[in-house]
PDB file of N, CA and C in Angstrom:
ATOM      1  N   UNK A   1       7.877  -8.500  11.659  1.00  0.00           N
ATOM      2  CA  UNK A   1       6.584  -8.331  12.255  1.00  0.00           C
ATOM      3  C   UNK A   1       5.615  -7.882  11.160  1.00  0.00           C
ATOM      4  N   UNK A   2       4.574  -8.488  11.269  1.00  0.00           N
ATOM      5  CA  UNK A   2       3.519  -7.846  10.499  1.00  0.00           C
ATOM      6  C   UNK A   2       2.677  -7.529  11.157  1.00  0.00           C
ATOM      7  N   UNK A   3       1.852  -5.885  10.469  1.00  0.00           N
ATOM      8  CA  UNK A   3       0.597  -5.432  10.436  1.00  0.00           C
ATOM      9  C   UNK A   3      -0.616  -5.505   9.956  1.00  0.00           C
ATOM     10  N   UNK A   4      -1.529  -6.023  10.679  1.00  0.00           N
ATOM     11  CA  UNK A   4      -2.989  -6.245   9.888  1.00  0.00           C
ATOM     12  C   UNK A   4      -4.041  -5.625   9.960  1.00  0.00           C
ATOM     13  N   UNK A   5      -4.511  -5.151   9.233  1.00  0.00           N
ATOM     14  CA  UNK A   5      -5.516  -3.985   8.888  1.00  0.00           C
ATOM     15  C   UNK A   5      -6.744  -4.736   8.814  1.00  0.00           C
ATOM     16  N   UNK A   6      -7.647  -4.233   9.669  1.00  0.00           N
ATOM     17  CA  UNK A   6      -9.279  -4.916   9.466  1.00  0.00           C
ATOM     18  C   UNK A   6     -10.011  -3.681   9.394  1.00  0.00           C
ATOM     19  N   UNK A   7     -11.556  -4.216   8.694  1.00  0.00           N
ATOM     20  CA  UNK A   7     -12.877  -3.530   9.086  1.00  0.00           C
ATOM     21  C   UNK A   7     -13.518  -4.432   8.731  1.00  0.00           C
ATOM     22  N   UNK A   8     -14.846  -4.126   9.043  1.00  0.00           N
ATOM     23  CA  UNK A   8     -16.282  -4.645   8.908  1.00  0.00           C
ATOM     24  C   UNK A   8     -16.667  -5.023   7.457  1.00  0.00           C
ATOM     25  N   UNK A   9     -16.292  -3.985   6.617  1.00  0.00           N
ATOM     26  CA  UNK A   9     -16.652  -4.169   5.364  1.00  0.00           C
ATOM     27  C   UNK A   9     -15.349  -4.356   4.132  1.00  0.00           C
ATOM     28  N   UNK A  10     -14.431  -4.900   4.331  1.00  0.00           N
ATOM     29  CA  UNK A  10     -13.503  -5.255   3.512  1.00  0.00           C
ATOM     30  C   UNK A  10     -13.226  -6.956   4.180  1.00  0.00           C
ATOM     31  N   UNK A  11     -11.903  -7.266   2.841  1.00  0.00           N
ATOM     32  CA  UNK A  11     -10.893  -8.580   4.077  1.00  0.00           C
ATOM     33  C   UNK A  11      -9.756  -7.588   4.718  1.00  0.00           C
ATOM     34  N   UNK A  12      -9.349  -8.514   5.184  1.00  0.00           N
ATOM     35  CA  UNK A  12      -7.811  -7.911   6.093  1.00  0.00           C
ATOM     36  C   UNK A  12      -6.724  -7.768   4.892  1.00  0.00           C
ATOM     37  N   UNK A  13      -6.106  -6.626   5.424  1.00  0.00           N
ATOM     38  CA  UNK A  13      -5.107  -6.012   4.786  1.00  0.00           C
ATOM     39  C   UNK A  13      -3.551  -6.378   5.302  1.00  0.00           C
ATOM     40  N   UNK A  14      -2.910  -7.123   4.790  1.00  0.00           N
ATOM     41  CA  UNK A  14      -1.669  -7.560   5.788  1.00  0.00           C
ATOM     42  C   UNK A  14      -0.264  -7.051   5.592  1.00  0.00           C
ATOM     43  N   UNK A  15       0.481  -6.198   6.032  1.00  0.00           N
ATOM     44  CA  UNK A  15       1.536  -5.695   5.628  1.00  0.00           C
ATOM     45  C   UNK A  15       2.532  -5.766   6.659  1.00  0.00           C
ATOM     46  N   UNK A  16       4.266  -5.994   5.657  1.00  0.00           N
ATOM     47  CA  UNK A  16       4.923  -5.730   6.566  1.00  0.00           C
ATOM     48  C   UNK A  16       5.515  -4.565   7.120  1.00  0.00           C
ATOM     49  N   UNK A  17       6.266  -4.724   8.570  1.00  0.00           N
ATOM     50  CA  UNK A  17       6.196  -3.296   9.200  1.00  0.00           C
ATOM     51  C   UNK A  17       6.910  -2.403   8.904  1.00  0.00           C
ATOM     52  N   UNK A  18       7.933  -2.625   8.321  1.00  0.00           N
ATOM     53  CA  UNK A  18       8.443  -1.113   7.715  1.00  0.00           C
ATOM     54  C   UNK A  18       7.222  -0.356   7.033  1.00  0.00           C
ATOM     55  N   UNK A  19       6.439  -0.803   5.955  1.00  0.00           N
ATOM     56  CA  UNK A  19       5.812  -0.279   4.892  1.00  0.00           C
ATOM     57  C   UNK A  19       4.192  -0.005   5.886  1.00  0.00           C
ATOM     58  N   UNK A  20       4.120  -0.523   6.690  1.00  0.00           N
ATOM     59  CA  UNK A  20       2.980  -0.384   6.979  1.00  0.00           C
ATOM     60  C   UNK A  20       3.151   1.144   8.225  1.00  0.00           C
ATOM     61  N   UNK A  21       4.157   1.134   8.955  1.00  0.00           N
ATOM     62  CA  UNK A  21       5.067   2.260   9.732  1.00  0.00           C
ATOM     63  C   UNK A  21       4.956   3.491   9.121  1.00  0.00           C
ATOM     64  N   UNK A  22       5.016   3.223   7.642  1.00  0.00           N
ATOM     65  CA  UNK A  22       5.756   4.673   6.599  1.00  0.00           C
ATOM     66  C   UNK A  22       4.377   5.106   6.579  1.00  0.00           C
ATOM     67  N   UNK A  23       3.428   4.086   6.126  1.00  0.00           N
ATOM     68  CA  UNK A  23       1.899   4.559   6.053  1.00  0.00           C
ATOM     69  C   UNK A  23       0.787   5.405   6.864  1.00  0.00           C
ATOM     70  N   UNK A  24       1.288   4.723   7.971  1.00  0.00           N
ATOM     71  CA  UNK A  24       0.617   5.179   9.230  1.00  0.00           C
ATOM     72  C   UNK A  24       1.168   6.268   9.869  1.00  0.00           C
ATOM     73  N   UNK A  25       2.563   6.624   9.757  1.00  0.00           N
ATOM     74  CA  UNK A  25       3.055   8.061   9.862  1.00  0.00           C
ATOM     75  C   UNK A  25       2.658   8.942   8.984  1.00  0.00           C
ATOM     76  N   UNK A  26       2.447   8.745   7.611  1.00  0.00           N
ATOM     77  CA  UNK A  26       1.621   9.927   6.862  1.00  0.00           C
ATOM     78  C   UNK A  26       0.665  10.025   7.430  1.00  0.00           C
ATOM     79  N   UNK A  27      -0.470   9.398   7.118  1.00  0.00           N
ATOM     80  CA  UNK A  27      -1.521   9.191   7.774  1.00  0.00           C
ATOM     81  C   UNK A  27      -2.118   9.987   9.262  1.00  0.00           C
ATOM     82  N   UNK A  28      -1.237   9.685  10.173  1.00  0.00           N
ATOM     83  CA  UNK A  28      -1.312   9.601  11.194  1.00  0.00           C
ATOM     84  C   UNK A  28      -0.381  10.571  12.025  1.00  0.00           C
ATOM     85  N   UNK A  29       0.661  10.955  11.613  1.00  0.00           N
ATOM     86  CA  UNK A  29       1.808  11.493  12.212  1.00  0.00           C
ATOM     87  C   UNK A  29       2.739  10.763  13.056  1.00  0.00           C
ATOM     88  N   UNK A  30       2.141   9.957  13.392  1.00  0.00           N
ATOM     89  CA  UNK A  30       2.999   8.309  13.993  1.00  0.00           C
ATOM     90  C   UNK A  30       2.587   7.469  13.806  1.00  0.00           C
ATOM     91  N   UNK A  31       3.439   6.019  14.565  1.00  0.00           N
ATOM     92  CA  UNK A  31       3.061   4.644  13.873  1.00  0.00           C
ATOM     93  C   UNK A  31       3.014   3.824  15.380  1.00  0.00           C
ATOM     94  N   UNK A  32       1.725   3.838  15.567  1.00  0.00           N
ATOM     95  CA  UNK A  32       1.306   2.965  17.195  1.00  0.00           C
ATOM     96  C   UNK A  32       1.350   1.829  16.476  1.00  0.00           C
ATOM     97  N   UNK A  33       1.502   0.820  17.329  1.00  0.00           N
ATOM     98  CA  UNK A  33       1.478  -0.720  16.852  1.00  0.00           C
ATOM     99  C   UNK A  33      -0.289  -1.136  16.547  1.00  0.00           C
ATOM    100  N   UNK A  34      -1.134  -0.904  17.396  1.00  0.00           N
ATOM    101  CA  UNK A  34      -2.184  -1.041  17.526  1.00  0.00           C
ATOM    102  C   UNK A  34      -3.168   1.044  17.571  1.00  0.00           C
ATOM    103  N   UNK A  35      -4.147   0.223  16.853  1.00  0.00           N
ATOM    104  CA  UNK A  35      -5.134   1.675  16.583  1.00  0.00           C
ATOM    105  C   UNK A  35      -6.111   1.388  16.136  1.00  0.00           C
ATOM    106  N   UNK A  36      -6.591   2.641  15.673  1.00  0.00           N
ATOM    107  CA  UNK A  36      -8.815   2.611  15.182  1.00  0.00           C
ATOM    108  C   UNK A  36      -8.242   4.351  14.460  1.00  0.00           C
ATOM    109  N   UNK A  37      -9.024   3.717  13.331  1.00  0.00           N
ATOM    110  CA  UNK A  37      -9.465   6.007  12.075  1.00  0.00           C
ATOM    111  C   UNK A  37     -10.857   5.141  12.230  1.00  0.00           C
ATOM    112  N   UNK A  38     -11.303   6.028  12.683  1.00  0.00           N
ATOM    113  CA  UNK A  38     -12.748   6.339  13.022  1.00  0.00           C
ATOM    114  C   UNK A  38     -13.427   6.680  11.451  1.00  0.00           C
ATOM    115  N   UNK A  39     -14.119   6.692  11.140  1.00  0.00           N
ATOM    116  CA  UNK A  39     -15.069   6.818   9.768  1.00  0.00           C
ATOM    117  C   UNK A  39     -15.326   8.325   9.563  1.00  0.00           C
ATOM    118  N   UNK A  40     -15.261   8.994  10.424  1.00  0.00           N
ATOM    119  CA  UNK A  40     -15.497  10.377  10.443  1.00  0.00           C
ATOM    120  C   UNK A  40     -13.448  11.305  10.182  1.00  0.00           C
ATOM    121  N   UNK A  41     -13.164  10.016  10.303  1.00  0.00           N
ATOM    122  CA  UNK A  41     -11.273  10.788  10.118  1.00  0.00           C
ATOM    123  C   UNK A  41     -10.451  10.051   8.823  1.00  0.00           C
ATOM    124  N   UNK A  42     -11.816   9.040   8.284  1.00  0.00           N
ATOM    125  CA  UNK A  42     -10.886   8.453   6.858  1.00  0.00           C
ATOM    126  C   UNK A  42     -10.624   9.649   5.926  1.00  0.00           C
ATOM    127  N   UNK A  43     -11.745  10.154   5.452  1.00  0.00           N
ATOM    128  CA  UNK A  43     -10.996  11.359   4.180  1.00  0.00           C
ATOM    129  C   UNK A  43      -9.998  12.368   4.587  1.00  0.00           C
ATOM    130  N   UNK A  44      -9.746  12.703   5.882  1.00  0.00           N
ATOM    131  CA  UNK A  44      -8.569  13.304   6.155  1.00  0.00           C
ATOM    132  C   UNK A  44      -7.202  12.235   5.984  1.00  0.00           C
ATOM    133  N   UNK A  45      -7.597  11.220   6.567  1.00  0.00           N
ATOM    134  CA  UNK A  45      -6.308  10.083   6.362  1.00  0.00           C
ATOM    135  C   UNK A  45      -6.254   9.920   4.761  1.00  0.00           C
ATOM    136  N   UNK A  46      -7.285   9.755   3.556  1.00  0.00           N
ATOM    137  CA  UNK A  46      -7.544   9.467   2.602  1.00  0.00           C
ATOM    138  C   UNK A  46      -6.105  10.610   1.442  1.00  0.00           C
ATOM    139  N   UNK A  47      -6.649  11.628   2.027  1.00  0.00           N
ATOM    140  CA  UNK A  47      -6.455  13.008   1.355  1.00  0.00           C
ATOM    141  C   UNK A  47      -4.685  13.262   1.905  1.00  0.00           C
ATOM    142  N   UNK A  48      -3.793  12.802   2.990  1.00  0.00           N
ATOM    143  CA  UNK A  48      -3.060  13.094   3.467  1.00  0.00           C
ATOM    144  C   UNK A  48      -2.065  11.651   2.497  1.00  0.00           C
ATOM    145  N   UNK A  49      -2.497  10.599   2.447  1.00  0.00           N
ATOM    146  CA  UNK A  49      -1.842   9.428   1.814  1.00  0.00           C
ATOM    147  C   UNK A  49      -1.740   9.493   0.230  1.00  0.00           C
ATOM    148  N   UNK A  50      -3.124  10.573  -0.671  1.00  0.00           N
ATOM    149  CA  UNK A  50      -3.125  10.688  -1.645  1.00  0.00           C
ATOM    150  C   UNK A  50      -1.800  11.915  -1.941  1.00  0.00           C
ATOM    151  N   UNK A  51      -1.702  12.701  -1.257  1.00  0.00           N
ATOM    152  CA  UNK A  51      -1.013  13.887  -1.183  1.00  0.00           C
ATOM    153  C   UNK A  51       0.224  13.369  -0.943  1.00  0.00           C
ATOM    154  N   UNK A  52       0.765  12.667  -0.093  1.00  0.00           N
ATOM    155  CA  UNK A  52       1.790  11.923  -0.083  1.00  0.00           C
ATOM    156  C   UNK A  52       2.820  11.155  -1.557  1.00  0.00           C
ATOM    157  N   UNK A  53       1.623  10.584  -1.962  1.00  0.00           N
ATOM    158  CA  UNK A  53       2.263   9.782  -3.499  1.00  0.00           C
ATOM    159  C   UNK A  53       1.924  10.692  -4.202  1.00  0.00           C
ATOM    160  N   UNK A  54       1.418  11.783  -4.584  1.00  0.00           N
ATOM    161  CA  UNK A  54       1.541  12.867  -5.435  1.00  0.00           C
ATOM    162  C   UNK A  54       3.371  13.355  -5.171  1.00  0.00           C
ATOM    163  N   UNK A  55       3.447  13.627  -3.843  1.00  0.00           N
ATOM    164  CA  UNK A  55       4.823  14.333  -3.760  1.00  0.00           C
ATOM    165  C   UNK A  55       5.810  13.127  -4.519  1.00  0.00           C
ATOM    166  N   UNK A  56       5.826  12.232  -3.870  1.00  0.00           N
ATOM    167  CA  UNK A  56       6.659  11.266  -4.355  1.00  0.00           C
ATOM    168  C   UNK A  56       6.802  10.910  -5.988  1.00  0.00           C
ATOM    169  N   UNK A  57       5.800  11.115  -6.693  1.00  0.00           N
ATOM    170  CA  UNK A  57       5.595  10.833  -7.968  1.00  0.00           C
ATOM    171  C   UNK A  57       6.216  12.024  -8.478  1.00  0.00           C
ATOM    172  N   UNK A  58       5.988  13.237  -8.038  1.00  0.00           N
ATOM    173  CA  UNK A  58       6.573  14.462  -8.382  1.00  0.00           C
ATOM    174  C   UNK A  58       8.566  14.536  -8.320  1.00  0.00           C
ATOM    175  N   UNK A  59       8.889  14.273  -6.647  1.00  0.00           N
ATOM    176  CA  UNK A  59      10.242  13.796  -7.468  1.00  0.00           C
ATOM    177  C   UNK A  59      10.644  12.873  -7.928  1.00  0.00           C
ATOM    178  N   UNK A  60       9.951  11.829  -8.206  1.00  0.00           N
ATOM    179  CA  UNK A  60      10.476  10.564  -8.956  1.00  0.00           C
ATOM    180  C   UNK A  60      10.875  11.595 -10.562  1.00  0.00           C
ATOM    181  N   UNK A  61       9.643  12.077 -10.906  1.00  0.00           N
ATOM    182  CA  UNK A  61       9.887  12.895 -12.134  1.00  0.00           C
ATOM    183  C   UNK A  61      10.973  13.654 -12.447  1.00  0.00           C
ATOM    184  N   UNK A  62      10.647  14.454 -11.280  1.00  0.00           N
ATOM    185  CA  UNK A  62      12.038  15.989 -11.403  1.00  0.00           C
ATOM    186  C   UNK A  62      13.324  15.087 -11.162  1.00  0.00           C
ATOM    187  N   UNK A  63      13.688  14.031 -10.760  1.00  0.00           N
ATOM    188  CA  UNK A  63      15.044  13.500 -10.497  1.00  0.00           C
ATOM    189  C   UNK A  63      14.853  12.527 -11.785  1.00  0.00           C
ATOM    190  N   UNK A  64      14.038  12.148 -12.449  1.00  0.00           N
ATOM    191  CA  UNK A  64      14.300  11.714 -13.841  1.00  0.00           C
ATOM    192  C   UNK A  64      14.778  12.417 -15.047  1.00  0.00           C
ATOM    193  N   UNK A  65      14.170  13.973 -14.668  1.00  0.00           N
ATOM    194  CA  UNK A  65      14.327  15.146 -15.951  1.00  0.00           C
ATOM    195  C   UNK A  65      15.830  15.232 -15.313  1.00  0.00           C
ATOM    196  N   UNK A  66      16.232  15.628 -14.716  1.00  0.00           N
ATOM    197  CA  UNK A  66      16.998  15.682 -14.437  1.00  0.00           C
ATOM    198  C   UNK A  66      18.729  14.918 -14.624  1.00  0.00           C
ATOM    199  N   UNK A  67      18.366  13.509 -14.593  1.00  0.00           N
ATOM    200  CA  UNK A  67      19.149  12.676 -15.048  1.00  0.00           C
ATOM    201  C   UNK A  67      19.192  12.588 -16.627  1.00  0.00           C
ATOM    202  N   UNK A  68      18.167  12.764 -17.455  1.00  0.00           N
ATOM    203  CA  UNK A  68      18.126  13.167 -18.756  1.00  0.00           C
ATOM    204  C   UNK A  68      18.769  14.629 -19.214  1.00  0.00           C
ATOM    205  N   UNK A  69      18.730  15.691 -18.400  1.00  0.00           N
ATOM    206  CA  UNK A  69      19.384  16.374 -18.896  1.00  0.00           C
ATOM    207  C   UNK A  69      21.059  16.326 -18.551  1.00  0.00           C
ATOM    208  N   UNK A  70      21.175  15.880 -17.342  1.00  0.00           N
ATOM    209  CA  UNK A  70      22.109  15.591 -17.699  1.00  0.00           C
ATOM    210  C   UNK A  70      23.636  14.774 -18.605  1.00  0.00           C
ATOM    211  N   UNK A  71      22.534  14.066 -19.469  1.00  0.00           N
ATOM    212  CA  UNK A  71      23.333  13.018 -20.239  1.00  0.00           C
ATOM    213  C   UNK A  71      23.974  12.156 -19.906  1.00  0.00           C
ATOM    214  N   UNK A  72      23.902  11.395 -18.749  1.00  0.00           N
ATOM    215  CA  UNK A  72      25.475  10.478 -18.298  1.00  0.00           C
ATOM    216  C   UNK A  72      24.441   9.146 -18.355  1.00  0.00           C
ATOM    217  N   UNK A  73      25.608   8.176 -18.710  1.00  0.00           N
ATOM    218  CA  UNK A  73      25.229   7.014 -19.101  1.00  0.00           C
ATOM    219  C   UNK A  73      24.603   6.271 -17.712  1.00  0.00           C
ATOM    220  N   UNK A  74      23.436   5.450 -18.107  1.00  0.00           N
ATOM    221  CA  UNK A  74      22.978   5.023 -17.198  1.00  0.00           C
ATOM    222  C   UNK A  74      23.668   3.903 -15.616  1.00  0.00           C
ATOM    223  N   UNK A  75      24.658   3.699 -15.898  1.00  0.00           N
ATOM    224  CA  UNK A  75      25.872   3.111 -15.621  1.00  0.00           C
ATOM    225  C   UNK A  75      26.601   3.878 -14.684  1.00  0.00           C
ATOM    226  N   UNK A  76      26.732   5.625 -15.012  1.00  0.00           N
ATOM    227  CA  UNK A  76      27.943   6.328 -14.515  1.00  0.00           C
ATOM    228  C   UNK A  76      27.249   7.656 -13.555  1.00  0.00           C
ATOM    229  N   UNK A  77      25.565   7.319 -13.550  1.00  0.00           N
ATOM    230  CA  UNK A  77      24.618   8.337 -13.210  1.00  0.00           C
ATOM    231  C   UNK A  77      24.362   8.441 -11.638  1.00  0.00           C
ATOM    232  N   UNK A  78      24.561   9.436 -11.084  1.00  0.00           N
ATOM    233  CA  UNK A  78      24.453   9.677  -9.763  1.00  0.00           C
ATOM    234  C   UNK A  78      23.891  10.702  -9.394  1.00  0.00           C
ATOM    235  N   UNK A  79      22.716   9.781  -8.103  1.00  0.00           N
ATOM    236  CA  UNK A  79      21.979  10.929  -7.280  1.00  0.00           C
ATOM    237  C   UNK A  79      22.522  12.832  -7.060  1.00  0.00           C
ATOM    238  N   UNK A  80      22.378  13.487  -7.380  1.00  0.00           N
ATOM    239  CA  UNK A  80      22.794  14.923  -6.979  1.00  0.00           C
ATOM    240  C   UNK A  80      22.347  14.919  -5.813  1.00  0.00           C
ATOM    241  N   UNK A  81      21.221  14.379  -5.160  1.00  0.00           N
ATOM    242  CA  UNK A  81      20.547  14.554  -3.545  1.00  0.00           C
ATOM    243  C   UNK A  81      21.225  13.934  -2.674  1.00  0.00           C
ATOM    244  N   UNK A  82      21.687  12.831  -2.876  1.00  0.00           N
ATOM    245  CA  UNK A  82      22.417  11.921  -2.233  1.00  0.00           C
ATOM    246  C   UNK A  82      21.349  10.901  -1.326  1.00  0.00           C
ATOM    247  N   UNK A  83      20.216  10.793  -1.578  1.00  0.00           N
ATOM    248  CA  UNK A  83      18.893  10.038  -1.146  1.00  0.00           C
ATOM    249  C   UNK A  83      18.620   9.074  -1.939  1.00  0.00           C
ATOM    250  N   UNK A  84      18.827   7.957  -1.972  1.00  0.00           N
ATOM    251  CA  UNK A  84      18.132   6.878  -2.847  1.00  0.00           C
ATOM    252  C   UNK A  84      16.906   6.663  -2.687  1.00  0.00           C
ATOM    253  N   UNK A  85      16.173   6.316  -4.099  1.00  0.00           N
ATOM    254  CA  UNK A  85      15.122   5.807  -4.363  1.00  0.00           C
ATOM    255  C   UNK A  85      14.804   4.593  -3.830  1.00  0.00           C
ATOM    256  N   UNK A  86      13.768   4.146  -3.144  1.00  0.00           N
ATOM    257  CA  UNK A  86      12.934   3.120  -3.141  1.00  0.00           C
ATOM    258  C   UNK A  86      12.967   2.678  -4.840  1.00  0.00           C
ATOM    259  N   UNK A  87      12.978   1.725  -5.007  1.00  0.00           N
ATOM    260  CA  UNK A  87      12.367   0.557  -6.393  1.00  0.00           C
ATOM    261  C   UNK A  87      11.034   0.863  -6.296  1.00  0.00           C
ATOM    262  N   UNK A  88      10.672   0.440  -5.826  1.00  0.00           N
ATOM    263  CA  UNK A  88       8.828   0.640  -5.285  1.00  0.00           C
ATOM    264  C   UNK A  88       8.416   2.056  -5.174  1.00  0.00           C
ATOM    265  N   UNK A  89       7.619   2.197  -5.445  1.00  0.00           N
ATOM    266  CA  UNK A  89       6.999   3.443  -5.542  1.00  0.00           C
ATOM    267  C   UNK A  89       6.132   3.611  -4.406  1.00  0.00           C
ATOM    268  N   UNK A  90       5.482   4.496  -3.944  1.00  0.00           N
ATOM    269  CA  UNK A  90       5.019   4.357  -2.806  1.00  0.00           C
ATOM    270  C   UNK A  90       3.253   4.528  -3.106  1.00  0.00           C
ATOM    271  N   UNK A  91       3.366   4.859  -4.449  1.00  0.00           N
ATOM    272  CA  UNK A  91       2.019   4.704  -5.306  1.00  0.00           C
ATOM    273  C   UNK A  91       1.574   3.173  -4.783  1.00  0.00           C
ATOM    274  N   UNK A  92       2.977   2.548  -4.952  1.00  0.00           N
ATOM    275  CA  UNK A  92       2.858   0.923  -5.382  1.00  0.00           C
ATOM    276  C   UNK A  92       2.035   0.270  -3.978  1.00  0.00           C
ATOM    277  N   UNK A  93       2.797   0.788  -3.129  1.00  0.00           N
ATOM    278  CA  UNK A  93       2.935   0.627  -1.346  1.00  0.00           C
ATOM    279  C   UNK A  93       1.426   1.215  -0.949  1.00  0.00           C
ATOM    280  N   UNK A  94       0.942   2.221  -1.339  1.00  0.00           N
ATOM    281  CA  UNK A  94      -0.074   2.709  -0.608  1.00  0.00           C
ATOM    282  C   UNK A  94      -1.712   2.404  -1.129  1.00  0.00           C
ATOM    283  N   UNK A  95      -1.568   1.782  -2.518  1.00  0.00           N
ATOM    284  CA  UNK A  95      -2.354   1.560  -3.431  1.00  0.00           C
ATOM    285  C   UNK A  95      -3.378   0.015  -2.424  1.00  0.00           C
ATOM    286  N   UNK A  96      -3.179  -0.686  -2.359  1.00  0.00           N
ATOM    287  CA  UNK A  96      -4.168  -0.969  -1.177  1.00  0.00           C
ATOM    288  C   UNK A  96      -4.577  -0.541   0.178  1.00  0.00           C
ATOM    289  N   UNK A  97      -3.508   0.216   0.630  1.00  0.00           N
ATOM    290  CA  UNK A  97      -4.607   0.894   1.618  1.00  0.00           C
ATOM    291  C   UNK A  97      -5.419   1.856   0.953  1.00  0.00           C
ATOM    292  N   UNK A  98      -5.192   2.439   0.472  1.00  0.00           N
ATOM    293  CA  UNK A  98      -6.103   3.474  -0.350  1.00  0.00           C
ATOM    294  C   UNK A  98      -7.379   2.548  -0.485  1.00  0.00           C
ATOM    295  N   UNK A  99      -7.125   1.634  -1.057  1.00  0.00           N
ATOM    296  CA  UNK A  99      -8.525   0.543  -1.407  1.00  0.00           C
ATOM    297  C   UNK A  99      -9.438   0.354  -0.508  1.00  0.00           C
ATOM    298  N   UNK A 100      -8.643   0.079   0.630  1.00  0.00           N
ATOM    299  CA  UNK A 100      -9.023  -0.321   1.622  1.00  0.00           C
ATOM    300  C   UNK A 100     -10.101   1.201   2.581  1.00  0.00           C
ATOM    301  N   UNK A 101      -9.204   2.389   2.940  1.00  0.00           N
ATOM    302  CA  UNK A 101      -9.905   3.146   3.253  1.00  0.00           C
ATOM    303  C   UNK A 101     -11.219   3.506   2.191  1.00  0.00           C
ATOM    304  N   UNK A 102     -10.957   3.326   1.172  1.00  0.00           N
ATOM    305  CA  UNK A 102     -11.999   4.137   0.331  1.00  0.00           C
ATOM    306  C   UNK A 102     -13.370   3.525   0.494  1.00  0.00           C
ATOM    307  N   UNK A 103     -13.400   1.973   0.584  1.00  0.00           N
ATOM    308  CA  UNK A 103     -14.441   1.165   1.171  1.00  0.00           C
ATOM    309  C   UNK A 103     -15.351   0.983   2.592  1.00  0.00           C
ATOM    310  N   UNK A 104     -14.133   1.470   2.629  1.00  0.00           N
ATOM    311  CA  UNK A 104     -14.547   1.813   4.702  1.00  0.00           C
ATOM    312  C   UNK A 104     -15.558   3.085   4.309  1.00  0.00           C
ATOM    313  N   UNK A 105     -14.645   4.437   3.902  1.00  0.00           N
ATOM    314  CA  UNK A 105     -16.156   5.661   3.528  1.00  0.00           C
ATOM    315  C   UNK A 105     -17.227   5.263   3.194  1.00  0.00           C
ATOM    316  N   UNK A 106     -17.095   4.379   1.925  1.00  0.00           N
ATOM    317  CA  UNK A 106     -18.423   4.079   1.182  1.00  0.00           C
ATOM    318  C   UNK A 106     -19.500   3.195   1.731  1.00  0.00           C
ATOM    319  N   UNK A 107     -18.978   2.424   2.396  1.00  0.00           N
ATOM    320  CA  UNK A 107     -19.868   1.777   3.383  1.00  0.00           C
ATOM    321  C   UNK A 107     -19.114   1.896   4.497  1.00  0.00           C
ATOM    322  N   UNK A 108     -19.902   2.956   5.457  1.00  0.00           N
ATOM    323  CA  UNK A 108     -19.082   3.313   6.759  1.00  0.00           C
ATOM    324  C   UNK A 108     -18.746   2.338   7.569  1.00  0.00           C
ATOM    325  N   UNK A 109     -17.393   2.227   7.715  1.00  0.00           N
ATOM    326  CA  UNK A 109     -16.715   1.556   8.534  1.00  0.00           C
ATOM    327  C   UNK A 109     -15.480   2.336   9.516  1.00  0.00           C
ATOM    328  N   UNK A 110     -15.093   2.051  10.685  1.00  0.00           N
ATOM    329  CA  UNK A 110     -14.147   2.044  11.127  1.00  0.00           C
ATOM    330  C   UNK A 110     -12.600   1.140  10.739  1.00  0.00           C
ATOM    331  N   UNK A 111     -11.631   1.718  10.145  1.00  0.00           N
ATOM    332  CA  UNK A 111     -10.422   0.778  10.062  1.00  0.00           C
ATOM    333  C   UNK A 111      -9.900   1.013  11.649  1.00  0.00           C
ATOM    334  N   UNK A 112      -9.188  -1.084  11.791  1.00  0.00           N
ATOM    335  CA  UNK A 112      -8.446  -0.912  13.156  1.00  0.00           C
ATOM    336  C   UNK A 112      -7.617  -1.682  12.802  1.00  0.00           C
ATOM    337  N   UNK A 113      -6.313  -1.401  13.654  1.00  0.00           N
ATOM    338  CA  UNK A 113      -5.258  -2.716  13.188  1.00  0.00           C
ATOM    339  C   UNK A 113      -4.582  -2.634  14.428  1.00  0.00           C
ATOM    340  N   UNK A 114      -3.837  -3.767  14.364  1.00  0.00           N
ATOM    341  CA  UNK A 114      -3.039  -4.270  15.206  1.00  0.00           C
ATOM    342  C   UNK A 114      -1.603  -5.012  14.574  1.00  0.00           C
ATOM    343  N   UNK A 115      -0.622  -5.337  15.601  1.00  0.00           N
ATOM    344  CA  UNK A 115       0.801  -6.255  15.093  1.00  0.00           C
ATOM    345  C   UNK A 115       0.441  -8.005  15.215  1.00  0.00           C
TER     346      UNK A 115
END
């Protein structure tokens, strides 16, 4: 299933639903299939998605220092958390909506999407 993200003042944003789910739960605290962030609730959504890939970038790091100090060959190296990484970063993942809301502020718009 995919999710598509509109406003007034961008194109459509099209994602699939896992990634678009993960988004809209930061964001949002859940993931309705269909919705509206009102223009007056983007920089809270803005500020909650930026804060988000800060954390994530943060342990991407500390579980890198980490694997460096420990010395083991890249081959024989294992999670201590027992949580795997995404490949993708969520920098990677969130980096157009970010685009997307930031345009909506600047020229006020409402974002709405639907499945």
């Amino acid at each position: 299933m995919l999710f598509k993200f509109k406003s007034q003042v961008t194109s459509d944003l099209i994602m699939l639903e896992a990634d678009a789910r993960r988004l809209l739960h930061i964001m949002l605290g859940h993931d309705p299939d269909k919705g509206i962030i009102l223009v007056k609730d983007l920089p809270a959504a803005i500020a909650k998605l930026e804060s988000a890939v800060a954390q994530d970038e943060a342990a991407r790091l500390q579980r890198s220092q980490a694997a460096q100090k420990a010395l083991m060959p890249a081959d024989t190296a294992q999670d201590t958390t027992g949580e795997a990484l995404d490949p993708v970063r969520l920098a990677q993942r969130a980096s157009p909506m970010l685009k997307l809301l930031k345009h909506c502020v600047a020229d006020p718009s409402d974002m709405v999407w639907g499945v």
